[in-house]
Protein backbone atom coordinates (compact mmCIF):
# COMPACT_ATOMS: atom_id res chain seq x y z
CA UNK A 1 12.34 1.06 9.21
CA UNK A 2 15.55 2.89 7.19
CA UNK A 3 17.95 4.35 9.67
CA UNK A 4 15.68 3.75 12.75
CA UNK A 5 12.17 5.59 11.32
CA UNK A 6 9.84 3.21 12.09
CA UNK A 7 7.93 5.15 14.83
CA UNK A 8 4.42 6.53 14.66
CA UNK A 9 5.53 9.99 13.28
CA UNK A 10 6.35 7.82 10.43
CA UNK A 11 3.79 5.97 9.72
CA UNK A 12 1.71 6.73 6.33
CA UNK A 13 -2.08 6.97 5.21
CA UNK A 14 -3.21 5.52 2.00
CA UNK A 15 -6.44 4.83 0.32
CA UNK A 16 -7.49 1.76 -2.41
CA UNK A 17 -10.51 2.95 -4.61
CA UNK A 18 -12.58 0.87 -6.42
CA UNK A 19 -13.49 1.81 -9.93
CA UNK A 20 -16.80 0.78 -12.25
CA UNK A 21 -16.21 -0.73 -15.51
CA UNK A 22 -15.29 2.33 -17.41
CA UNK A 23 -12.23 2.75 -14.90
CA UNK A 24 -13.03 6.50 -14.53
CA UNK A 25 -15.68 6.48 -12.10
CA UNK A 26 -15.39 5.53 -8.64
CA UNK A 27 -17.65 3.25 -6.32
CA UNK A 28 -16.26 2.95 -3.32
CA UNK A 29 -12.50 2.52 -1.57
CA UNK A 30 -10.93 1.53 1.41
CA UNK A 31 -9.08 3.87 3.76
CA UNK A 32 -6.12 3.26 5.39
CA UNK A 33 -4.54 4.35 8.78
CA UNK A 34 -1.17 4.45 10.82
CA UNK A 35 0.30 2.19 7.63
CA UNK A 36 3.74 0.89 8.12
CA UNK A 37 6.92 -1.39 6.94
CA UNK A 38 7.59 -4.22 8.95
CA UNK A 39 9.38 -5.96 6.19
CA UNK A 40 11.58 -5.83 3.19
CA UNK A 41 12.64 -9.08 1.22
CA UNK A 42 14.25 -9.29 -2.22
CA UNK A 43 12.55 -11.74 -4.72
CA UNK A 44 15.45 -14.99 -4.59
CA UNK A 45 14.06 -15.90 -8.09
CA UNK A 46 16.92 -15.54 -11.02
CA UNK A 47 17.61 -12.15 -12.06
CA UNK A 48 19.42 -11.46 -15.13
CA UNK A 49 21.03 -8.17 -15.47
CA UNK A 50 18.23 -7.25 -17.88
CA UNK A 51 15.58 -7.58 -15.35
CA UNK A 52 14.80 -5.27 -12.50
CA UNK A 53 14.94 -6.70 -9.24
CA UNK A 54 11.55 -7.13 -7.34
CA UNK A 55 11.26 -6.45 -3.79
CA UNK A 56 8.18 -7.33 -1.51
CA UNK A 57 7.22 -5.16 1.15
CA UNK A 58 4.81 -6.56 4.30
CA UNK A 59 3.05 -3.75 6.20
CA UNK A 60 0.77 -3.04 8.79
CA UNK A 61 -2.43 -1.46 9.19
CA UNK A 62 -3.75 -0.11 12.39
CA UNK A 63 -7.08 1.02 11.59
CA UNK A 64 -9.03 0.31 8.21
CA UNK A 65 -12.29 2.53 6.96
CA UNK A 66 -14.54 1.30 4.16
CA UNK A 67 -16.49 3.81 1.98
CA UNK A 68 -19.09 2.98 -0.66
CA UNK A 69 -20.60 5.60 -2.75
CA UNK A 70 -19.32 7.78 -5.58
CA UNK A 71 -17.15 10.04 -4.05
CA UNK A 72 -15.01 7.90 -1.88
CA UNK A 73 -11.63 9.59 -0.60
């Protein structure tokens, strides 16, 4: 999206895992595939120079893969 990269060679993997209660142990987690930016806005709420500004970033997914079990990726 920055200076033009916003084709597939740039677009990113990620992963969300899902942790039990004692948030060491994992359950399960959602994969993540051909992830991109299609979006940057700044938060319009007041900012005082105290605060750091907040930016929201929309992206796209092209392919999703859901794991359950303990050793999710």
């Amino acid at each position: 999206m920055i200076k033009g990269n916003s084709g597939d060679a740039n677009e990113k993997t990620g992963s969300l895992v899902f942790l039990a209660p004692d948030l060491k142990t994992p359950f399960g987690s959602i994969n993540f595939y051909n992830l991109g930016i299609f979006r940057l806005s700044l938060d319009s709420s007041d900012v005082t120079i105290d605060q750091v500004q907040h930016v929201t970033a929309e992206l796209y997914c092209e392919r999703m893969e859901f794991q359950l079990g303990s050793n999710p990726a």
